[in-house]
N, C-alpha and C. Protein backbone atom coordinates (compact mmCIF):
# COMPACT_ATOMS: atom_id res chain seq x y z
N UNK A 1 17.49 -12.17 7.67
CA UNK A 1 17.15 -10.90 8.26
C UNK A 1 15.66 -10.69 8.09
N UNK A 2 15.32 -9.96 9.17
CA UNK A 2 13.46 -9.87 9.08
C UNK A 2 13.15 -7.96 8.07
N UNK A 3 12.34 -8.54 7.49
CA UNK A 3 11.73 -7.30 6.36
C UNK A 3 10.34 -6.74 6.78
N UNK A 4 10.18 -5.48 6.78
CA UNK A 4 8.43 -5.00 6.95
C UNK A 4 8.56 -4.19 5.85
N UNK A 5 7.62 -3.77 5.33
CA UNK A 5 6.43 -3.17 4.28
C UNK A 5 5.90 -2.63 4.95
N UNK A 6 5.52 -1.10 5.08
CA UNK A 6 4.27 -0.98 6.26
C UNK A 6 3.69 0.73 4.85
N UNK A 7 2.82 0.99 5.06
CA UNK A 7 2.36 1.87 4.25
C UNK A 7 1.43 2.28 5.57
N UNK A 8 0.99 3.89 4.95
CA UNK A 8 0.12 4.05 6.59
C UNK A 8 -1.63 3.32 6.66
N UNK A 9 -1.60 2.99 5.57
CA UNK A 9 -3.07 1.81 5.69
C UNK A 9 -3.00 0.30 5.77
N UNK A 10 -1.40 -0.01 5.93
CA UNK A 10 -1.50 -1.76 6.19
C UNK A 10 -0.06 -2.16 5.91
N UNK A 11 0.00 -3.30 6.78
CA UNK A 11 1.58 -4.06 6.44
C UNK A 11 1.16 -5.08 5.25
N UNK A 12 2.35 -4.52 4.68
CA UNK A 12 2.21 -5.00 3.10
C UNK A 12 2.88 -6.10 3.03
N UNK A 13 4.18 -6.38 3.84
CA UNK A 13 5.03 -7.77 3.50
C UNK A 13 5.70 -7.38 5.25
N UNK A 14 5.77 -8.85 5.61
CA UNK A 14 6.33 -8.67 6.61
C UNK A 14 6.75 -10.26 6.78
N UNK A 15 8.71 -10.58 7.00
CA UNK A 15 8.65 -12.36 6.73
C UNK A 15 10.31 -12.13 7.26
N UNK A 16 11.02 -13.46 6.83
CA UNK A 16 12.90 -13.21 6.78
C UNK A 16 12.81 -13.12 5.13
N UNK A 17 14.16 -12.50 4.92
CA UNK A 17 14.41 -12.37 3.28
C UNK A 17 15.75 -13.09 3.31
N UNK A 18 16.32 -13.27 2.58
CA UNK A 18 18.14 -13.39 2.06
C UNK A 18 18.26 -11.37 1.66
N UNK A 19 17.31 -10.99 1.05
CA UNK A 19 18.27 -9.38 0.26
C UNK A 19 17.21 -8.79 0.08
N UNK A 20 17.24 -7.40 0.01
CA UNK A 20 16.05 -6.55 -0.63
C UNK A 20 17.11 -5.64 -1.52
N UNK A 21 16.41 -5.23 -2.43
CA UNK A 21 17.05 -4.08 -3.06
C UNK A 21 16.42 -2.75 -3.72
N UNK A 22 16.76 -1.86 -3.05
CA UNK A 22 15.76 -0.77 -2.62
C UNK A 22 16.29 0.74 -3.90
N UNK A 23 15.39 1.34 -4.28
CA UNK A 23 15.66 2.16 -5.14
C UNK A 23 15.14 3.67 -4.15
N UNK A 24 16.88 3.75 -3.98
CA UNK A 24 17.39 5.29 -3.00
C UNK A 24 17.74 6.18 -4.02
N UNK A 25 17.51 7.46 -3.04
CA UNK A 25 17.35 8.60 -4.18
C UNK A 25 18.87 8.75 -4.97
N UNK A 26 19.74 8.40 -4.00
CA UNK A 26 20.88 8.39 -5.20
C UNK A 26 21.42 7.15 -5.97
N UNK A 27 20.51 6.38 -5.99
CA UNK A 27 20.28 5.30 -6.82
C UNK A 27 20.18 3.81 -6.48
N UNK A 28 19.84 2.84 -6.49
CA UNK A 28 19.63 1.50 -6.00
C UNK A 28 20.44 1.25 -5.25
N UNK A 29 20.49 0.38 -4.23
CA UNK A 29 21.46 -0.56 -3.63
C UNK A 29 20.37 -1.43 -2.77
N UNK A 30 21.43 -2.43 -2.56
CA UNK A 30 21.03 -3.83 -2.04
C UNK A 30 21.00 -3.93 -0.59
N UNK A 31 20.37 -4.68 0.14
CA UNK A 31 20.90 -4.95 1.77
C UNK A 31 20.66 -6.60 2.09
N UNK A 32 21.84 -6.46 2.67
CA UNK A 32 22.10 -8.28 2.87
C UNK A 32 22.28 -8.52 4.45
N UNK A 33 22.25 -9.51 4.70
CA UNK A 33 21.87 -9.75 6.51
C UNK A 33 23.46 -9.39 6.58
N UNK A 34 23.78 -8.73 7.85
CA UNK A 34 25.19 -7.76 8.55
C UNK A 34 24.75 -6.51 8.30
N UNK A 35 24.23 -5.86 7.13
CA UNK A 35 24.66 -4.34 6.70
C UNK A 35 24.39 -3.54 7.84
N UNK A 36 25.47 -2.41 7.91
CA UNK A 36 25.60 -1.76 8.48
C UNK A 36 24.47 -0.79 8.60
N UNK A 37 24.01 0.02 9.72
CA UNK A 37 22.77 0.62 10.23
C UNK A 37 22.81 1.97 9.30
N UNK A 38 21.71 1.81 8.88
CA UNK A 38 21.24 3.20 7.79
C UNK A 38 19.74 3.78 7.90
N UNK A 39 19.40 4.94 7.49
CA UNK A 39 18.24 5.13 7.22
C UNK A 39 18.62 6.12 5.94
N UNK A 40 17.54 5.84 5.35
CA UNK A 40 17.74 6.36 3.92
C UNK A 40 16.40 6.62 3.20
N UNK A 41 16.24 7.82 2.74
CA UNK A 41 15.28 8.83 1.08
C UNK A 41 15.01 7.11 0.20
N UNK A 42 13.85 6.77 0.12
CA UNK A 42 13.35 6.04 -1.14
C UNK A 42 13.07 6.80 -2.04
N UNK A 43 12.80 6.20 -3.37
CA UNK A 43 12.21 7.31 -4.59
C UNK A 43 10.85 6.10 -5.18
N UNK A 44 10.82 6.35 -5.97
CA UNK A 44 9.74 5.55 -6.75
C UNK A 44 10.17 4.71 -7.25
N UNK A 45 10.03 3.39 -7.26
CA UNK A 45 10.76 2.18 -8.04
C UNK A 45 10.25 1.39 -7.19
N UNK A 46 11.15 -0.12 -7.91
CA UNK A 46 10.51 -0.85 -7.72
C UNK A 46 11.39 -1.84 -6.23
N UNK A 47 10.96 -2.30 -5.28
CA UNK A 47 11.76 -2.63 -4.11
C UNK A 47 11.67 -4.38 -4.62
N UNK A 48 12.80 -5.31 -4.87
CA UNK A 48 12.85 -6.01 -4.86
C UNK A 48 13.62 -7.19 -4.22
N UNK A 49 12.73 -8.16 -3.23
CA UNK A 49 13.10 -8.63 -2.52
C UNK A 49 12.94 -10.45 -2.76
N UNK A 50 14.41 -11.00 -2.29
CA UNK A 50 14.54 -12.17 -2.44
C UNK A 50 14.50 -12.97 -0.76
N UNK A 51 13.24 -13.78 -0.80
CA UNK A 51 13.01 -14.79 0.54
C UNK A 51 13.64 -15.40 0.36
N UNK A 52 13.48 -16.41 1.81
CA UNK A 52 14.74 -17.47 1.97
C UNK A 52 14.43 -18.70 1.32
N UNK A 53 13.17 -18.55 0.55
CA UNK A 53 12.83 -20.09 -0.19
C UNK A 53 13.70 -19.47 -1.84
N UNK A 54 14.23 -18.66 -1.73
CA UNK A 54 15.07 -17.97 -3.01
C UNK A 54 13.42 -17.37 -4.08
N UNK A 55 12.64 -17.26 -3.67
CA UNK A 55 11.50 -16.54 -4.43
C UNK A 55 11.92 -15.43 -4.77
N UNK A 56 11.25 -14.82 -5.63
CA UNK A 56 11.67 -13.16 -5.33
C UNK A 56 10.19 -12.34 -5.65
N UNK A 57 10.08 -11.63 -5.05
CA UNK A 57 9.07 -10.61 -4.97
C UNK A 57 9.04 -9.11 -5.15
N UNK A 58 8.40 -8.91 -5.99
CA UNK A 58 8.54 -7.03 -6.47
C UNK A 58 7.53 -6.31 -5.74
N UNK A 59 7.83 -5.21 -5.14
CA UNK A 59 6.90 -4.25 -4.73
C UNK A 59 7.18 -2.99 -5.35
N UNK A 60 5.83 -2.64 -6.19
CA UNK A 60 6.42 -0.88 -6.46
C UNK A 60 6.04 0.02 -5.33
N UNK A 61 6.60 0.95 -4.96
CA UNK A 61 6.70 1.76 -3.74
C UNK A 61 6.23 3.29 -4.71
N UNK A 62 5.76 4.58 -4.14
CA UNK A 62 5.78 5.73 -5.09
C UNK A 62 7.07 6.81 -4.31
N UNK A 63 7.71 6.31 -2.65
CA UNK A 63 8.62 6.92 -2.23
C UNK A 63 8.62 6.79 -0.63
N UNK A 64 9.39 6.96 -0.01
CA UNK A 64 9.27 6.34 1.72
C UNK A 64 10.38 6.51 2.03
N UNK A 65 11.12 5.92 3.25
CA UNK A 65 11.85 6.00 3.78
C UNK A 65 12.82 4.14 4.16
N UNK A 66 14.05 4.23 4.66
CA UNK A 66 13.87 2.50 5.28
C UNK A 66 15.43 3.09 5.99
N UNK A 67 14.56 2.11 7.38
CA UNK A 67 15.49 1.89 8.25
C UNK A 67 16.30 0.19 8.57
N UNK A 68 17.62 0.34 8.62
CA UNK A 68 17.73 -0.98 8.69
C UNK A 68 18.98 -0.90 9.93
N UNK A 69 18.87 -1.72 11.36
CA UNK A 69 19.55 -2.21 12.14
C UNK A 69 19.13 -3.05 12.83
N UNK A 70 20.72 -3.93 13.01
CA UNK A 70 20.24 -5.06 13.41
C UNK A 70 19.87 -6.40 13.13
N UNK A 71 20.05 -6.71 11.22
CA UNK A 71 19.36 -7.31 10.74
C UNK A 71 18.03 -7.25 10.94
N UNK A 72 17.47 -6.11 10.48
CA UNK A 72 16.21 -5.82 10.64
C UNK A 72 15.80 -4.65 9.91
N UNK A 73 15.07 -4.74 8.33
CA UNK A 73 15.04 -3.82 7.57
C UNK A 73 13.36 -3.02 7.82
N UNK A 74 13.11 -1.71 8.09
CA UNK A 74 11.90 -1.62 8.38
C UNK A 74 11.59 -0.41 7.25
N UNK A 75 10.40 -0.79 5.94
CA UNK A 75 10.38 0.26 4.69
C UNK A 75 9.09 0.88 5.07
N UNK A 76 9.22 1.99 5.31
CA UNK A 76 7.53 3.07 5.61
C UNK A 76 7.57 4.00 3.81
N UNK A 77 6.64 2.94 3.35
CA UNK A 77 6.61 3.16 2.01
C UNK A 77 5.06 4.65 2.08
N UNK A 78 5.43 5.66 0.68
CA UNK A 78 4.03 6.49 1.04
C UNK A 78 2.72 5.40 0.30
N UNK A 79 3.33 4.80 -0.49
CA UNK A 79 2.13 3.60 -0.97
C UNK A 79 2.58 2.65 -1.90
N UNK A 80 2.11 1.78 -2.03
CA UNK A 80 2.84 0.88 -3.09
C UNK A 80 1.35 -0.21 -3.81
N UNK A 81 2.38 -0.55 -4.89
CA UNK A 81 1.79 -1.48 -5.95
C UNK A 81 2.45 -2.47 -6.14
N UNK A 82 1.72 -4.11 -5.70
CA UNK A 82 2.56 -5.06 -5.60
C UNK A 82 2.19 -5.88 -7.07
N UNK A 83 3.31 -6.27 -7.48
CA UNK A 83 2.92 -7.47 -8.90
C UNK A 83 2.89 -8.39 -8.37
């Protein structure tokens, strides 16, 4: 499934993943290629996402939004801090 990062000063990650797992205001959950179409409240945490080379990559986010249909996850973060 294809992933964006976008903050309103720059795309931060944009690639295919295997999973992201996103910290929603009523608490974490995961999205895997099928999931059903959502948009959903981010909070502050940390968004962690596994590519298809099985890497995994952390982004801290401070809160945003993410839409996902289609196999196609799109996160309008208000800013983030990547490790």
């Amino acid at each position: 499934m294809n992933l964006e990062i976008l903050t309103p000063d720059q795309k931060v990650f944009s690639g295919e993943v295997l999973s992201v797992n996103l910290p929603g205001t009523h608490g974490a959950f995961e999205v895997l290629q099928g999931h059903a179409p959502i948009v959903s409240n981010l909070t502050k945490g940390n968004v962690v996402i596994r590519t298809t080379t099985k890497d995994q990559k952390n982004v801290t986010i401070t809160g945003g939004i993410v839409e996902v249909l289609n196999n196609k996850v799109i996160i309008l973060a208000d800013a983030v801090k990547q490790d």
